[in-house]
PDB file of N, CA and C in Angstrom:
ATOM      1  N   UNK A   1      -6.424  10.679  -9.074  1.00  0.00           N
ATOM      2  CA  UNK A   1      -5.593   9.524  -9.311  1.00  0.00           C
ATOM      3  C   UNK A   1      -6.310   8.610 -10.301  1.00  0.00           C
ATOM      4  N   UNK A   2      -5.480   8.347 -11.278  1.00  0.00           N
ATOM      5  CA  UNK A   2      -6.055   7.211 -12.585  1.00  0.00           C
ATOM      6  C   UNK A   2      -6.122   5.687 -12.260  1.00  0.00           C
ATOM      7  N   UNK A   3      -7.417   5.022 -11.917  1.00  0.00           N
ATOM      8  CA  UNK A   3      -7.194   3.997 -11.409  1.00  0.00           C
ATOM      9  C   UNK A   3      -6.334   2.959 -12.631  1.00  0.00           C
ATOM     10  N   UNK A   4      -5.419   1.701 -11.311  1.00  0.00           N
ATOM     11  CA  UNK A   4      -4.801   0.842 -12.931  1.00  0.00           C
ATOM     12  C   UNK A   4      -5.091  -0.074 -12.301  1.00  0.00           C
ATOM     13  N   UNK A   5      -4.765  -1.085 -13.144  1.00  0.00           N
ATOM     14  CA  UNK A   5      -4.201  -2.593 -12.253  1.00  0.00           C
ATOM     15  C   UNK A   5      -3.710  -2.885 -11.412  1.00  0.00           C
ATOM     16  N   UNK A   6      -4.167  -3.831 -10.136  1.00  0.00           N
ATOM     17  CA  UNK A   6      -3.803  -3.476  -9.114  1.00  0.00           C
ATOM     18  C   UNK A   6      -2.439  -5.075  -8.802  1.00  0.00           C
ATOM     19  N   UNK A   7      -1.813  -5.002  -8.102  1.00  0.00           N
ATOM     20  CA  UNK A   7      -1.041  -6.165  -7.737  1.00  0.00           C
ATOM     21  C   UNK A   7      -1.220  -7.033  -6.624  1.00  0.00           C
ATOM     22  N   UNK A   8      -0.993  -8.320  -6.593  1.00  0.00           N
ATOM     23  CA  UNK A   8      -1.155  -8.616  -5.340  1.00  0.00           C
ATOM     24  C   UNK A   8      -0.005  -8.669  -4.450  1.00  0.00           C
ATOM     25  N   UNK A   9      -0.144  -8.826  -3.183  1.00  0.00           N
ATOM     26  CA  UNK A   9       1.234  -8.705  -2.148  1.00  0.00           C
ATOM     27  C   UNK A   9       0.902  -9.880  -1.271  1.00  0.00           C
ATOM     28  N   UNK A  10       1.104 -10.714  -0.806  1.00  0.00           N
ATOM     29  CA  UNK A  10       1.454 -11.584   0.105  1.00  0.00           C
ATOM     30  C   UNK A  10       2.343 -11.494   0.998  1.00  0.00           C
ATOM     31  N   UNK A  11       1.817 -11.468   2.617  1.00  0.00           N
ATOM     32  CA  UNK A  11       3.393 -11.080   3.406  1.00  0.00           C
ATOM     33  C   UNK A  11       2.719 -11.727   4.327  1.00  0.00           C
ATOM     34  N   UNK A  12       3.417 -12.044   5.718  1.00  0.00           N
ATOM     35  CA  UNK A  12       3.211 -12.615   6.714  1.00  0.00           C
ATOM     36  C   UNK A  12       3.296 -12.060   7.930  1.00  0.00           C
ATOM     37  N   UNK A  13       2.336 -11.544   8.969  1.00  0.00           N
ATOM     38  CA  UNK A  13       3.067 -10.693  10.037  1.00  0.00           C
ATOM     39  C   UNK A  13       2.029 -11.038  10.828  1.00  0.00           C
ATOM     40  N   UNK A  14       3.056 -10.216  12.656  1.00  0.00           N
ATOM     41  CA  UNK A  14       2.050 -10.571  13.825  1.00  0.00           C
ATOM     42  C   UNK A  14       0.718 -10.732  14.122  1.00  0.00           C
ATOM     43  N   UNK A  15       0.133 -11.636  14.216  1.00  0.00           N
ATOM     44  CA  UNK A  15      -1.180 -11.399  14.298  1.00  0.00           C
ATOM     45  C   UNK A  15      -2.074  -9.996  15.417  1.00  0.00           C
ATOM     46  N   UNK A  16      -1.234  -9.604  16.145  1.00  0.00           N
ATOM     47  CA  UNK A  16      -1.490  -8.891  17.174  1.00  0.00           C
ATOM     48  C   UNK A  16      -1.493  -7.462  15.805  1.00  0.00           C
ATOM     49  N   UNK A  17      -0.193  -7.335  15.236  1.00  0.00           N
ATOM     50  CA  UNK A  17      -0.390  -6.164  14.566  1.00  0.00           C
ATOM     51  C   UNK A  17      -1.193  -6.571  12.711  1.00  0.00           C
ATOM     52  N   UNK A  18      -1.937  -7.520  12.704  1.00  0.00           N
ATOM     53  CA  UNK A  18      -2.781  -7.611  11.923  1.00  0.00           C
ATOM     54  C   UNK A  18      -4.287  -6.747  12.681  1.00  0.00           C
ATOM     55  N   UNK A  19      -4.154  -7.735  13.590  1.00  0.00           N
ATOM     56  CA  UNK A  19      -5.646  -6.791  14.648  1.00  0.00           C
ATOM     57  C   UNK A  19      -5.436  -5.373  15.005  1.00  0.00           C
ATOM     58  N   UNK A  20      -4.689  -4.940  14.929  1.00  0.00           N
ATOM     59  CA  UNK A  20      -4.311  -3.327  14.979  1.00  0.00           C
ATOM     60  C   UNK A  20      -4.630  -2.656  14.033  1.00  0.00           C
ATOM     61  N   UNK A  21      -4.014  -3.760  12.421  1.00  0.00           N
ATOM     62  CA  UNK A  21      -4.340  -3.213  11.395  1.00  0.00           C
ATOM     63  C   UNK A  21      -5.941  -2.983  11.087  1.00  0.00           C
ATOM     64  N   UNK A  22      -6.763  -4.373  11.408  1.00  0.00           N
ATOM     65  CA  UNK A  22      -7.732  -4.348  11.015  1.00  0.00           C
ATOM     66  C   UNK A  22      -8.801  -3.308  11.911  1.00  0.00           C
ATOM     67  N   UNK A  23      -8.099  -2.922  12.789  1.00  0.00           N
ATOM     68  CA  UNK A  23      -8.984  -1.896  13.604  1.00  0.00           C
ATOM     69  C   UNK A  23      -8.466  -0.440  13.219  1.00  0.00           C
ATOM     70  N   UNK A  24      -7.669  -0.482  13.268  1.00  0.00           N
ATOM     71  CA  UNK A  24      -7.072   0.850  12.223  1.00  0.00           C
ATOM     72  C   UNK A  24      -7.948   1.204  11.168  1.00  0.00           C
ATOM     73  N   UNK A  25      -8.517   0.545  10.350  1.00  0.00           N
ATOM     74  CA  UNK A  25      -8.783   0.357   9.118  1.00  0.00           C
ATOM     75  C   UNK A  25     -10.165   0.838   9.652  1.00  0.00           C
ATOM     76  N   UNK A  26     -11.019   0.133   9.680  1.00  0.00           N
ATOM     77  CA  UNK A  26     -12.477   0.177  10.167  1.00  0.00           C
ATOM     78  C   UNK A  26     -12.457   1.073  10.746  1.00  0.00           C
ATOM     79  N   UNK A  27     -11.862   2.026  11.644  1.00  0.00           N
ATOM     80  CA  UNK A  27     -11.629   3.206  11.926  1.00  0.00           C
ATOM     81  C   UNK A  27     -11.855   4.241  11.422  1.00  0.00           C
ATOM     82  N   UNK A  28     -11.124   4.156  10.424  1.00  0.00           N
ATOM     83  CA  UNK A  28     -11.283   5.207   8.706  1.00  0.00           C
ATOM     84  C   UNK A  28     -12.169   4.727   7.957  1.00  0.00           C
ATOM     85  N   UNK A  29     -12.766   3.704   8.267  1.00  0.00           N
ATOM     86  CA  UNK A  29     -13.565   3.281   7.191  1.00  0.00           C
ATOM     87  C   UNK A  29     -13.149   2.720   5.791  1.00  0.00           C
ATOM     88  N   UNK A  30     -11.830   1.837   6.038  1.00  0.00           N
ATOM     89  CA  UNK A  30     -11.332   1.112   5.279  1.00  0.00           C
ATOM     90  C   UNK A  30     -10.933   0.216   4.947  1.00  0.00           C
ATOM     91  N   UNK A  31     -10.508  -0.262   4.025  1.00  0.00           N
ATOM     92  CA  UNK A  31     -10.535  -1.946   3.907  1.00  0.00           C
ATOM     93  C   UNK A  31      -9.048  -2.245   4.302  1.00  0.00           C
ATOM     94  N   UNK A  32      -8.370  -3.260   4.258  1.00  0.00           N
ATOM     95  CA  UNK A  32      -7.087  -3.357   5.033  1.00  0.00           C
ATOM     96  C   UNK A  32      -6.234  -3.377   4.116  1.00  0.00           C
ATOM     97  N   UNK A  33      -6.588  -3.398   2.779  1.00  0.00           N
ATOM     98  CA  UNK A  33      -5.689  -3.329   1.496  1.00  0.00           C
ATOM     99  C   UNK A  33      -5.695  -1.734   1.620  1.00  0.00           C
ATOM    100  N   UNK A  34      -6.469  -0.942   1.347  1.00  0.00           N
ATOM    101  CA  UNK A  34      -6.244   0.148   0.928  1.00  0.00           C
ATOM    102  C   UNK A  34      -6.185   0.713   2.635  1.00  0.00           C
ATOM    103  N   UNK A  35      -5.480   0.315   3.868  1.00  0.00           N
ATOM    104  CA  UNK A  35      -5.590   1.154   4.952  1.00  0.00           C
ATOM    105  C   UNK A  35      -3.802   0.889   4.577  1.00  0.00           C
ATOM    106  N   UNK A  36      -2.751   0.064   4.462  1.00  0.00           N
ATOM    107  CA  UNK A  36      -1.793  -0.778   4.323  1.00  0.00           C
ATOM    108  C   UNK A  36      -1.093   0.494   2.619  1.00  0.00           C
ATOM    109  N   UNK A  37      -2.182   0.105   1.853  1.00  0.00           N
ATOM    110  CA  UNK A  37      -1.387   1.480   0.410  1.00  0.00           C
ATOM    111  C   UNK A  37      -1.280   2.482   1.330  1.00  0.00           C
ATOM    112  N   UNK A  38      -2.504   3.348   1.755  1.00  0.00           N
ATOM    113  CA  UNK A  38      -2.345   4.505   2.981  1.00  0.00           C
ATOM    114  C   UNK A  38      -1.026   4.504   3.798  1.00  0.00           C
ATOM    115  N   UNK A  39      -0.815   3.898   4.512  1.00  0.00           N
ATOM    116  CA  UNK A  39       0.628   3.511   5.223  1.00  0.00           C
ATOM    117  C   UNK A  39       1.481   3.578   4.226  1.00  0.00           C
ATOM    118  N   UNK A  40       1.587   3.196   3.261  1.00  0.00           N
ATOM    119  CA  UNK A  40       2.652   3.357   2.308  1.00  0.00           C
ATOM    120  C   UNK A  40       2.990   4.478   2.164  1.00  0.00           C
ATOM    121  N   UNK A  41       1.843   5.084   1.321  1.00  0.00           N
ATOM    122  CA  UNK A  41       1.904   6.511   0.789  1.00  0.00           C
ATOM    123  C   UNK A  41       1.978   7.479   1.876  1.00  0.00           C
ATOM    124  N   UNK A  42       1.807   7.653   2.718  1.00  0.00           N
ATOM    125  CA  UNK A  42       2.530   8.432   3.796  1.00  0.00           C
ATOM    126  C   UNK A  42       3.538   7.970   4.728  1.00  0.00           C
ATOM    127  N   UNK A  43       4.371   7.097   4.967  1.00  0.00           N
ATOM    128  CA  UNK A  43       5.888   6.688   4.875  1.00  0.00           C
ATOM    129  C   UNK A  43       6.612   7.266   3.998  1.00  0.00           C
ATOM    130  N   UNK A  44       6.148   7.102   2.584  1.00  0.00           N
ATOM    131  CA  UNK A  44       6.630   7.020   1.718  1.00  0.00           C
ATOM    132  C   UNK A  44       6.956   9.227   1.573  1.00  0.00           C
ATOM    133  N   UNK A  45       6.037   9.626   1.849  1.00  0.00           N
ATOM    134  CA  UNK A  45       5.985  11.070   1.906  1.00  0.00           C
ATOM    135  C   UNK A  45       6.344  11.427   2.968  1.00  0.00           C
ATOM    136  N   UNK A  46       6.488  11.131   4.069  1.00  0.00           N
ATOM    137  CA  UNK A  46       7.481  11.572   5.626  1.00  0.00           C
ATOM    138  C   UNK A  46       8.644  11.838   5.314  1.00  0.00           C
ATOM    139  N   UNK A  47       9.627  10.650   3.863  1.00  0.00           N
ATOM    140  CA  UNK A  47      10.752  10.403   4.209  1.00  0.00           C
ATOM    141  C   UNK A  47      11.593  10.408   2.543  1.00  0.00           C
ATOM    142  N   UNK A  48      10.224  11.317   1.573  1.00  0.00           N
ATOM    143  CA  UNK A  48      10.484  11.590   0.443  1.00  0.00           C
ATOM    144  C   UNK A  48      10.847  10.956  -0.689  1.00  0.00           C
ATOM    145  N   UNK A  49      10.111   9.619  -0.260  1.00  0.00           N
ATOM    146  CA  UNK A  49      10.046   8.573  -1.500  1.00  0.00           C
ATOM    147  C   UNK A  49       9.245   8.975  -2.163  1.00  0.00           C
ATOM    148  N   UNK A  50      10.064   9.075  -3.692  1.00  0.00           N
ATOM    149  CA  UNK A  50       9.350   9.236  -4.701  1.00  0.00           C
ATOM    150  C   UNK A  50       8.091   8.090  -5.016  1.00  0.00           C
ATOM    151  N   UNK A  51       7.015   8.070  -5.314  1.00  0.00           N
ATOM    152  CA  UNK A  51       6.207   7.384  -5.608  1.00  0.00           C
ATOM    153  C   UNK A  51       6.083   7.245  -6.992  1.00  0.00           C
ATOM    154  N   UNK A  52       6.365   6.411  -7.901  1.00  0.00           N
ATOM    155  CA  UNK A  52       6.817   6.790  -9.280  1.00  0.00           C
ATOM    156  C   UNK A  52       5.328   5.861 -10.175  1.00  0.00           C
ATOM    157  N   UNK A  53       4.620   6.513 -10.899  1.00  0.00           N
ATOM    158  CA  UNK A  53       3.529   6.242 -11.725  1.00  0.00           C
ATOM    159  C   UNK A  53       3.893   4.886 -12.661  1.00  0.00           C
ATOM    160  N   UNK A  54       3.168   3.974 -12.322  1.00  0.00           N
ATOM    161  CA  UNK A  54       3.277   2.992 -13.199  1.00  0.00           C
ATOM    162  C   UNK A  54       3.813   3.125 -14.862  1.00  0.00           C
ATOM    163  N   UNK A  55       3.372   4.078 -15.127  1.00  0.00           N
ATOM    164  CA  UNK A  55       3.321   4.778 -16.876  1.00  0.00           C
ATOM    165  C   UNK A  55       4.710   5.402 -16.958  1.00  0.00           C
ATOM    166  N   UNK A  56       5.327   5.437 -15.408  1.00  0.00           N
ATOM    167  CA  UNK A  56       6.872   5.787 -15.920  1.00  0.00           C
ATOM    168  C   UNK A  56       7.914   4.712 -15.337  1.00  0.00           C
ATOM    169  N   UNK A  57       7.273   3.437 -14.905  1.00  0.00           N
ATOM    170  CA  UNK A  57       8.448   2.458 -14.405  1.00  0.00           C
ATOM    171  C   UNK A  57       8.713   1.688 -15.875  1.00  0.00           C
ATOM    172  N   UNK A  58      10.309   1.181 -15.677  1.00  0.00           N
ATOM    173  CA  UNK A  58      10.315   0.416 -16.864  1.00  0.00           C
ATOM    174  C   UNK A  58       9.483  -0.736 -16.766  1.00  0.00           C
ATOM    175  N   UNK A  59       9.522  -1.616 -17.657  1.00  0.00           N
ATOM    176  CA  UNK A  59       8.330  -2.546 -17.962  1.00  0.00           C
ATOM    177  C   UNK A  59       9.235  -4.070 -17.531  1.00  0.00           C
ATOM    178  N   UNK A  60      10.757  -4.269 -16.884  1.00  0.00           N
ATOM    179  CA  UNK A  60      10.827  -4.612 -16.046  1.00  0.00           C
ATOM    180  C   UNK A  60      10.533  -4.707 -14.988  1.00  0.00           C
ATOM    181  N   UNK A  61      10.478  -3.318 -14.127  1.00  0.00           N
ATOM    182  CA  UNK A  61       9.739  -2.846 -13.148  1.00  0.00           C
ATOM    183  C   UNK A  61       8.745  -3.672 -12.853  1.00  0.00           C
ATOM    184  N   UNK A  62       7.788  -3.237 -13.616  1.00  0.00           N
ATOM    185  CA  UNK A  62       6.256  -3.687 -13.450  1.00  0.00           C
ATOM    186  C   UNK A  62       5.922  -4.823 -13.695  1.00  0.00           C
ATOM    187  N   UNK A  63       6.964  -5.829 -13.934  1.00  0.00           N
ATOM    188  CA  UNK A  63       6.659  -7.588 -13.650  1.00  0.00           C
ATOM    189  C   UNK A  63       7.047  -7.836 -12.554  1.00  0.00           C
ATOM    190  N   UNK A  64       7.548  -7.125 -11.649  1.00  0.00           N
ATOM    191  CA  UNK A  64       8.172  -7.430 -10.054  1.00  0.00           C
ATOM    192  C   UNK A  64       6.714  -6.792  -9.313  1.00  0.00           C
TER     193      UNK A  64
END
């Protein structure tokens, strides 16, 4: 994988399933940003979302 620029996300959720997260994470030995992409990317592959490469979203896209 080609590393790029990364985005930021801001969201707000249970603190109970923040502490899940953050033990989740440390678990694998990971940070809670990249335990959270992880969750993505396999959701995202359970249920056959395309994951589409920055280098092919339009350049609308990629200001959202």
């Amino acid at each position: 994988m080609v590393a790029t620029k990364t985005a930021t996300l801001n969201l707000r959720i249970d603190p109970v399933l923040k502490e899940v997260l953050r033990n989740a994470a440390a678990r694998e030995h990971r940070s809670v940003a990249n335990m959270v992409e992880q969750l993505i990317r396999v959701h995202c592959a359970e249920r056959g979302i395309k994951i589409t490469d920055l280098r092919e979203m339009s350049p609308r896209a990629r200001q959202d």
